[in-house]
N, C-alpha and C. Protein backbone atom coordinates (compact mmCIF):
# COMPACT_ATOMS: atom_id res chain seq x y z
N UNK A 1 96.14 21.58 17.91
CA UNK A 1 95.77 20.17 17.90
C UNK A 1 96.47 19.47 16.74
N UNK A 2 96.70 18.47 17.33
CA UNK A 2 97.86 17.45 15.69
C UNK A 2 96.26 16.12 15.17
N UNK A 3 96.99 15.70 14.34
CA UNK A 3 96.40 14.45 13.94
C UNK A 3 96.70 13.34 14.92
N UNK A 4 97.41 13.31 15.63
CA UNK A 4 98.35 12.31 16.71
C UNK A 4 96.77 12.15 17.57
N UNK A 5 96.56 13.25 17.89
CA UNK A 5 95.25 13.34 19.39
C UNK A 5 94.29 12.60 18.53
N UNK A 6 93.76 12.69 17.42
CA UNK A 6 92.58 12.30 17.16
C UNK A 6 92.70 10.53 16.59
N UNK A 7 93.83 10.01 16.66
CA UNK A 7 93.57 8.85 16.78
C UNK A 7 93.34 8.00 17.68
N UNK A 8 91.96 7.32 16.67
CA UNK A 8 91.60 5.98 17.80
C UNK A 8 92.15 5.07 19.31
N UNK A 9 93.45 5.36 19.11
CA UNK A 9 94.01 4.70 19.74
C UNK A 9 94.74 5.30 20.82
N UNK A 10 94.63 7.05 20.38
CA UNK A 10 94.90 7.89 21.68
C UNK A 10 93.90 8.25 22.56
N UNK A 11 92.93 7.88 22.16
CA UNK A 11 91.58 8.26 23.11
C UNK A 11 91.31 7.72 24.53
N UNK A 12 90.96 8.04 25.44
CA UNK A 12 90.91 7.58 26.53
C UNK A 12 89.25 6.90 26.38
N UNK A 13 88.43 7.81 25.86
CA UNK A 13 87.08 7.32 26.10
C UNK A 13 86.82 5.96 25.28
N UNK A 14 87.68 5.72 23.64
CA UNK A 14 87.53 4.66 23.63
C UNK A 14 87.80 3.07 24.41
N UNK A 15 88.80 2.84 24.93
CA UNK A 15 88.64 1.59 25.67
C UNK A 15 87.52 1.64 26.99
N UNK A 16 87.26 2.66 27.80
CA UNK A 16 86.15 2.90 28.40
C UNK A 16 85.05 2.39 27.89
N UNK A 17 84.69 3.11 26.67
CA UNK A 17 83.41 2.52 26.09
C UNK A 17 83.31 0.50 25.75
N UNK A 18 84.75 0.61 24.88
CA UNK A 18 84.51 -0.98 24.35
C UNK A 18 84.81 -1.92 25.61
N UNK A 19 85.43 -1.39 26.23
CA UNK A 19 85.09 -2.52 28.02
C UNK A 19 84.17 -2.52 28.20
N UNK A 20 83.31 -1.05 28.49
CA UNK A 20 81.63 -1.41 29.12
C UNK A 20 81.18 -2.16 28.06
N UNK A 21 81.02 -2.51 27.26
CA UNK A 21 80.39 -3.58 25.53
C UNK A 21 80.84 -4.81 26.19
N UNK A 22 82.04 -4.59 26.76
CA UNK A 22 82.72 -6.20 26.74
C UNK A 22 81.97 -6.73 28.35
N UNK A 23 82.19 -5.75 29.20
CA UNK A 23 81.46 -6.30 30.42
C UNK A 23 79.93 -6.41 30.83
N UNK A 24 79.65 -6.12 29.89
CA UNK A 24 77.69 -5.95 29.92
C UNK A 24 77.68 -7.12 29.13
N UNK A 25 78.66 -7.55 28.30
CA UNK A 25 78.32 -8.79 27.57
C UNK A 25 78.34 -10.48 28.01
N UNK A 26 79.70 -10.30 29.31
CA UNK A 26 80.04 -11.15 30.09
C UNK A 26 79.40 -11.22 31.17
N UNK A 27 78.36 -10.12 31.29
CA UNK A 27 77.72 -9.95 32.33
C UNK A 27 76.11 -11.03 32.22
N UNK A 28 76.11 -11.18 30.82
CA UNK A 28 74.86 -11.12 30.49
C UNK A 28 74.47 -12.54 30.94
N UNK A 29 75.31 -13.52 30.40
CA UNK A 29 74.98 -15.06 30.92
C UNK A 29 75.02 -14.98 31.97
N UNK A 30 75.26 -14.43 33.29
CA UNK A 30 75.37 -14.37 34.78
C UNK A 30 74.11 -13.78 34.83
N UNK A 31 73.76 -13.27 34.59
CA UNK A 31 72.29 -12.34 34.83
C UNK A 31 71.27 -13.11 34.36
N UNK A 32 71.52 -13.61 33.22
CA UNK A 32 70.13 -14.43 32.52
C UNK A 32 69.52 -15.20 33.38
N UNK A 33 70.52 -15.95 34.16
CA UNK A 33 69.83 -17.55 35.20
C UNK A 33 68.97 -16.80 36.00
N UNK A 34 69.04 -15.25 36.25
CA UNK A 34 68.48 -14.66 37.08
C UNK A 34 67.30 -13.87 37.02
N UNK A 35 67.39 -13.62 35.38
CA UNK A 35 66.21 -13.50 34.94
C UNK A 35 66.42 -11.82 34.93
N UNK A 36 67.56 -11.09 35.19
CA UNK A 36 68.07 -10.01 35.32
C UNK A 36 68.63 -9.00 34.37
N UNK A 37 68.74 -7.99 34.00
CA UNK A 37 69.05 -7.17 32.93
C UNK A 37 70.32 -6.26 33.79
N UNK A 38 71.52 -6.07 33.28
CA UNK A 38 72.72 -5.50 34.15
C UNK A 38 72.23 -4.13 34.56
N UNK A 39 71.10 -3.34 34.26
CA UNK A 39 71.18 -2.08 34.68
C UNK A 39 69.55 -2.52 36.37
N UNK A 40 68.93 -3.52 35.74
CA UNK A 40 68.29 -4.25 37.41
C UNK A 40 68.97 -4.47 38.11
N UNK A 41 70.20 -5.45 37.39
CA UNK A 41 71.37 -5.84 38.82
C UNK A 41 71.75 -4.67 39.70
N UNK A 42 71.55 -3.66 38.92
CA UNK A 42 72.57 -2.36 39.27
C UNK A 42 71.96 -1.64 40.21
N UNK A 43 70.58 -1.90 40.33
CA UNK A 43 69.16 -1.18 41.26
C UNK A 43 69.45 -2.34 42.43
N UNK A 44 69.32 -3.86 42.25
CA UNK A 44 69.29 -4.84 43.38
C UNK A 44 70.54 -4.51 43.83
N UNK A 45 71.84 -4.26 43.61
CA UNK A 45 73.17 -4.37 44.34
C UNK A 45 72.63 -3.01 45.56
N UNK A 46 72.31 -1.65 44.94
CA UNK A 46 71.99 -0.73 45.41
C UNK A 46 70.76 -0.90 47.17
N UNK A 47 69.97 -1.93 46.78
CA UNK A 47 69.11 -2.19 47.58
C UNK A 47 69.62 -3.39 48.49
N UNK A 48 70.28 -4.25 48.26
CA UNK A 48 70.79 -5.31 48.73
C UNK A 48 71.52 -4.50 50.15
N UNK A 49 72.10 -3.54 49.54
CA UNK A 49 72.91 -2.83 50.68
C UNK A 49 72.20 -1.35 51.62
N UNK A 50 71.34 -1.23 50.95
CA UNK A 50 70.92 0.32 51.52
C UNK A 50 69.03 -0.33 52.26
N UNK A 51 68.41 -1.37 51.39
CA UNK A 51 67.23 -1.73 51.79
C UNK A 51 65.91 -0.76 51.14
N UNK A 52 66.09 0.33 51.04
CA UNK A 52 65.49 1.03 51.05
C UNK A 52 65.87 2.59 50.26
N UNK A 53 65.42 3.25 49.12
CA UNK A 53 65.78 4.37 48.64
C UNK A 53 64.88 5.25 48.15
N UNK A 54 64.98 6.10 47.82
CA UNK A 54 64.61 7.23 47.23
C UNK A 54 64.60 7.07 45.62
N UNK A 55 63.72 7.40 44.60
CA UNK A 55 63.87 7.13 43.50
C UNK A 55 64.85 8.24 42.81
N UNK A 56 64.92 9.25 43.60
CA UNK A 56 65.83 10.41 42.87
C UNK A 56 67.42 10.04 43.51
N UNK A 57 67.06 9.28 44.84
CA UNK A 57 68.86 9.60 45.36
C UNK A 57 69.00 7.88 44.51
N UNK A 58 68.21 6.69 44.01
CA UNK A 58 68.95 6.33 43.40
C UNK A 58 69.60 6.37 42.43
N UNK A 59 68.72 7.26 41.62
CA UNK A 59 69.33 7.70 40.31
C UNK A 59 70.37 8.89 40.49
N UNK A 60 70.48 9.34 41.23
CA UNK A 60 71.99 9.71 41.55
C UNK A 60 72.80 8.60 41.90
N UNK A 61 73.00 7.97 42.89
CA UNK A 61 73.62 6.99 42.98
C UNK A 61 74.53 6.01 42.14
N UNK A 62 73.25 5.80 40.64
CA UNK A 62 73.76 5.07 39.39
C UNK A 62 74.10 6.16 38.57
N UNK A 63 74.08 7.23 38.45
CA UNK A 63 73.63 8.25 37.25
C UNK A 63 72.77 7.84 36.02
N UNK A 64 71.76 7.60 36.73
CA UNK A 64 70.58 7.30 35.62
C UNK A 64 69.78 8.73 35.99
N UNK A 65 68.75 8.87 34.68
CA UNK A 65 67.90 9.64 34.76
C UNK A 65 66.53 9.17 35.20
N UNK A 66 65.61 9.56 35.53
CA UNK A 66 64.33 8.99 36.12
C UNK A 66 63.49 8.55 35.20
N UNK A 67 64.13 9.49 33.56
CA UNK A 67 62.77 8.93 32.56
C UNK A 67 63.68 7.47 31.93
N UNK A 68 65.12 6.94 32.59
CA UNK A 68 65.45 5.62 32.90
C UNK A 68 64.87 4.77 33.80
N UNK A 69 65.28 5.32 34.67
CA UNK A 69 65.09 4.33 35.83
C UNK A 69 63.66 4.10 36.43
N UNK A 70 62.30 5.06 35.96
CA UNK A 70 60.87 4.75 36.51
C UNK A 70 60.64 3.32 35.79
N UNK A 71 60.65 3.40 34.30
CA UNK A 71 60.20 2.71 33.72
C UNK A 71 61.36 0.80 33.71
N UNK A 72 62.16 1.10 34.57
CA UNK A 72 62.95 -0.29 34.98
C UNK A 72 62.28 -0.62 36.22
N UNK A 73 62.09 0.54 36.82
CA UNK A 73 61.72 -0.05 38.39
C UNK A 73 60.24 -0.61 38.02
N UNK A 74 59.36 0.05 37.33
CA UNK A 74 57.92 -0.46 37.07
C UNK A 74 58.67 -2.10 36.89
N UNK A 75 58.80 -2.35 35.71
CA UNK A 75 59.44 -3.44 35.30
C UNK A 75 59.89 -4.58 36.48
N UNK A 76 60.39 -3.99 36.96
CA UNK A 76 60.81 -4.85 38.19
C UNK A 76 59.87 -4.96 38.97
N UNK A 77 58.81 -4.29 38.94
CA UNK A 77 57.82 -3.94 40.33
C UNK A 77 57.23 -5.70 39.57
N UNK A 78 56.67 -5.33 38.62
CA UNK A 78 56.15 -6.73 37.84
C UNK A 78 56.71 -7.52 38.00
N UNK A 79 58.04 -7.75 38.38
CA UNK A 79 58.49 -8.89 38.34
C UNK A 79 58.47 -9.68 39.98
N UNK A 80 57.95 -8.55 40.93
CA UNK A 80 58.04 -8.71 42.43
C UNK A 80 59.42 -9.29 43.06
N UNK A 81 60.21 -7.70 42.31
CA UNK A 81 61.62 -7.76 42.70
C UNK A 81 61.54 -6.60 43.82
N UNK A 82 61.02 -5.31 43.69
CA UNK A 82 60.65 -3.80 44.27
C UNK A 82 59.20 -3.91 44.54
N UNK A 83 59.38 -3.07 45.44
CA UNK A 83 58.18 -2.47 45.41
C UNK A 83 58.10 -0.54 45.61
N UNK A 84 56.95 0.19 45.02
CA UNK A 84 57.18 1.46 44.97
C UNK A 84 56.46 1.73 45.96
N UNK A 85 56.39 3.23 46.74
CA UNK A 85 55.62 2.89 47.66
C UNK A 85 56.04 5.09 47.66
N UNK A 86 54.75 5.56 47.44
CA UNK A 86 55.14 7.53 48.26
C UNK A 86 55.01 7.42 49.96
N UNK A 87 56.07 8.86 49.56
CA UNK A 87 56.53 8.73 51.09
C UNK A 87 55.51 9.42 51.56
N UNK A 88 55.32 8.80 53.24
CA UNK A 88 53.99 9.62 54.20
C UNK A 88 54.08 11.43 54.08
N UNK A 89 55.49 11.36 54.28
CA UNK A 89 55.74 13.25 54.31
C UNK A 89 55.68 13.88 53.49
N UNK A 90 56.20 13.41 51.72
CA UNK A 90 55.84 14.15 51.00
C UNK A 90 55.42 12.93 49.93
N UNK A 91 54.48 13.64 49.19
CA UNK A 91 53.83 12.27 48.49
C UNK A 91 54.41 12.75 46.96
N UNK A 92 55.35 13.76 46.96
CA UNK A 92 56.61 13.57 45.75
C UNK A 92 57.27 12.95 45.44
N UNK A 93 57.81 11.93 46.59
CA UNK A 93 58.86 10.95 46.65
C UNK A 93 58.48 9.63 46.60
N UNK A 94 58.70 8.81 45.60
CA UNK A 94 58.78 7.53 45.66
C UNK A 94 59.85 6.95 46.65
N UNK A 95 59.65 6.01 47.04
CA UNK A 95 60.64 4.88 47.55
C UNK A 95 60.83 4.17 46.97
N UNK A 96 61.63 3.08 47.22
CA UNK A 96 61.77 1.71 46.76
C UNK A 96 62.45 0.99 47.33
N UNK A 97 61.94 -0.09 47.68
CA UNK A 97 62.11 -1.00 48.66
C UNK A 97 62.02 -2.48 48.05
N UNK A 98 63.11 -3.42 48.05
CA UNK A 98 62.90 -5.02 48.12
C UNK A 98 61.61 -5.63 48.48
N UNK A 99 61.21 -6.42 47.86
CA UNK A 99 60.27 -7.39 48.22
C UNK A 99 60.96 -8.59 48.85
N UNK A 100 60.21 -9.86 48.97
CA UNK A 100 60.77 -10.78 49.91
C UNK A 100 61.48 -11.46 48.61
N UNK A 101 61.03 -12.12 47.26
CA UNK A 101 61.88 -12.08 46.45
C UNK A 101 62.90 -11.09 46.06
N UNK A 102 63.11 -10.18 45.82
CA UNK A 102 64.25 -9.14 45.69
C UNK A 102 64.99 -9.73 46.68
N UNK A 103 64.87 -9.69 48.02
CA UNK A 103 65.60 -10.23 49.39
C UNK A 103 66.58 -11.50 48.79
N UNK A 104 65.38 -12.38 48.20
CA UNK A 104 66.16 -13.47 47.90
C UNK A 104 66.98 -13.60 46.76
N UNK A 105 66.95 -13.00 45.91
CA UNK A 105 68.03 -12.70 44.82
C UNK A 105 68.99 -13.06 44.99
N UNK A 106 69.85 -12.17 46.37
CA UNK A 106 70.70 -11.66 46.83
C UNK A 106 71.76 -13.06 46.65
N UNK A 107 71.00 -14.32 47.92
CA UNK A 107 71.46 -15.20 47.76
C UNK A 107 72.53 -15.93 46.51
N UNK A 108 71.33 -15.66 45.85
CA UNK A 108 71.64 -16.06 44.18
C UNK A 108 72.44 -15.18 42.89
N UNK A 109 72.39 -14.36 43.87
CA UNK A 109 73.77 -13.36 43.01
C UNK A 109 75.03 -13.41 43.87
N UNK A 110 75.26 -14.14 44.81
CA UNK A 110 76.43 -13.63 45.57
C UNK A 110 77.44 -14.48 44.91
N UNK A 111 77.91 -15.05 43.67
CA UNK A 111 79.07 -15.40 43.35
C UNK A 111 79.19 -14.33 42.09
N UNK A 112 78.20 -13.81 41.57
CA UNK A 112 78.34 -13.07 40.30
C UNK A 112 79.69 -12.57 40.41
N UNK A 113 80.11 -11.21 41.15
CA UNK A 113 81.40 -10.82 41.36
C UNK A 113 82.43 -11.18 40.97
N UNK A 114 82.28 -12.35 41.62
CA UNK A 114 84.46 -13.26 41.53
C UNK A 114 84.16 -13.67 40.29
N UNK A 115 82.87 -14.33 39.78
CA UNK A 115 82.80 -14.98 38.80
C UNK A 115 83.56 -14.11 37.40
N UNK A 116 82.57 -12.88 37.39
CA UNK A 116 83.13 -11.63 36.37
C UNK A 116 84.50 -11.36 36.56
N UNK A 117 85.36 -10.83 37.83
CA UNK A 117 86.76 -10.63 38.15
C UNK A 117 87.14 -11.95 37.28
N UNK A 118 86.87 -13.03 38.13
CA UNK A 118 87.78 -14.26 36.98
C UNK A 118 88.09 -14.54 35.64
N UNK A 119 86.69 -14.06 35.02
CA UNK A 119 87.12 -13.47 33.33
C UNK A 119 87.74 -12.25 32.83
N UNK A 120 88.46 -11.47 33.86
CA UNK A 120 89.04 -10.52 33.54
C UNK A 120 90.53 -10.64 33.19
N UNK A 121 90.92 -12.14 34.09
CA UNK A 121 92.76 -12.17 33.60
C UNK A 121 92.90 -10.88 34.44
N UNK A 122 92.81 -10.80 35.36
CA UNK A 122 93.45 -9.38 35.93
C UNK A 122 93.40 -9.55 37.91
N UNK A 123 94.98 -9.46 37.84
CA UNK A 123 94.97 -9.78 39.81
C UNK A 123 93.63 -8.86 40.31
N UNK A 124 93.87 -8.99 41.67
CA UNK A 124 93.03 -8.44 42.30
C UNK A 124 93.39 -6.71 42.63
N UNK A 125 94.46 -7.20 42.82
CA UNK A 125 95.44 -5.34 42.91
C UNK A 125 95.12 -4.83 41.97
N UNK A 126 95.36 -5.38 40.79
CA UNK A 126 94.98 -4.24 39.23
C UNK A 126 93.28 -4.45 39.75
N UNK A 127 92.39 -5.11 39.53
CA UNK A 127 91.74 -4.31 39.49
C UNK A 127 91.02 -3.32 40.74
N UNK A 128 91.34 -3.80 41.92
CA UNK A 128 91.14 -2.51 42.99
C UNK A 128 91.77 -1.17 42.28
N UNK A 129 92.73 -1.22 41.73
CA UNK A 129 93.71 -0.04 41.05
C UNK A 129 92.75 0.54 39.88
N UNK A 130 92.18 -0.19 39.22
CA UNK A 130 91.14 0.09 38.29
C UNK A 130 89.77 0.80 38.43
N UNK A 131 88.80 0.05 39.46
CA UNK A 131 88.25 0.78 39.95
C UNK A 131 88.82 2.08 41.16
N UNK A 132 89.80 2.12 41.74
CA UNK A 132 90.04 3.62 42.69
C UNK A 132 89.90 4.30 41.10
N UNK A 133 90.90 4.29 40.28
CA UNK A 133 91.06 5.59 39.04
C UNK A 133 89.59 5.69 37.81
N UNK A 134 88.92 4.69 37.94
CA UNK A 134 87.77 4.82 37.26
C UNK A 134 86.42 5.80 38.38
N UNK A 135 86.67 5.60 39.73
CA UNK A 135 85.75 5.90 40.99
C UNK A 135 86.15 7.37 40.43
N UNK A 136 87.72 7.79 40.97
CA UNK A 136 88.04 8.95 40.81
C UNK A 136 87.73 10.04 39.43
N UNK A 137 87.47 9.00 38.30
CA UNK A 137 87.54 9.65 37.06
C UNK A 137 85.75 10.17 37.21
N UNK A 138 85.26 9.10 37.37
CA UNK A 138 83.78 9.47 38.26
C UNK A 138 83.37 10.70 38.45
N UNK A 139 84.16 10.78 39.64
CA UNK A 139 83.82 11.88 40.76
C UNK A 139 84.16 13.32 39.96
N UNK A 140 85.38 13.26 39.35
CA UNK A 140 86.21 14.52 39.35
C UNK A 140 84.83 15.20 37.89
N UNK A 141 84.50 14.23 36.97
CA UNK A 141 83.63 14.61 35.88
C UNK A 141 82.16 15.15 36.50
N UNK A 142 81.92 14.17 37.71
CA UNK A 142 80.48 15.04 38.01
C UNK A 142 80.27 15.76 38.33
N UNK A 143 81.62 16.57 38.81
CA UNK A 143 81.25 18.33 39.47
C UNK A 143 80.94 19.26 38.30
């Protein structure tokens, strides 16, 4: 190993990290009107599209842990964004399911997206290109 590898500036994980800082930050005024915290958004995008989950396959899904994600979903339950609900077959499994507000969120988040892309300064190609090699960097680490 040289001194070369251990600088700051050869690291891969640093710009990873200080982007997520930078996009949770740009994220945040988009979320506020909504009354939203970026790791809720991250449960509603999940439900917006699926309707309905499992509390363990969502936290796979996000890679959160459950002693994360119970205590957000409670949170949200209060806010009559979710609702929790055990399953008939096994009463191990939580669900979670949209409420009729959660439903309506949706509405009200559907420009978030372009909005964030637009503060990026970055075509649309780079970032499809960005997320495939970030998806992939993903995948290849969780095995």
């Amino acid at each position: 190993m040289t001194k070369e590898q251990l600088k700051l500036d050869n690291q891969v994980c640093f710009p990873l990290y200080a982007t997520t800082r930078e996009m949770t930050k740009r994220y945040r005024p988009l979320l506020d009107k909504l009354k939203l915290t970026y790791p809720q958004y991250l449960v509603l995008l999940v439900l917006w599209e699926v309707k309905a989950i499992s509390v363990k396959a969502l936290g796979k899904r996000l890679y959160l842990d459950s002693g994360t994600l119970t205590p957000m979903i409670k949170r949200m339950e209060d806010h009559n964004l979710v609702r929790r609900q055990r399953s008939k077959e096994d009463e191990r499994v939580v669900n979670v399911s949209l409420t009729k507000h959660g439903e309506e969120m949706e509405a009200l988040a559907e420009d978030i997206p372009l909005k964030f892309v637009e503060g990026t300064n970055l075509s649309a190609e780079e970032v499809s290109q960005l997320k495939t090699i970030l998806n992939k960097m993903l995948i290849q680490m969780d095995d």
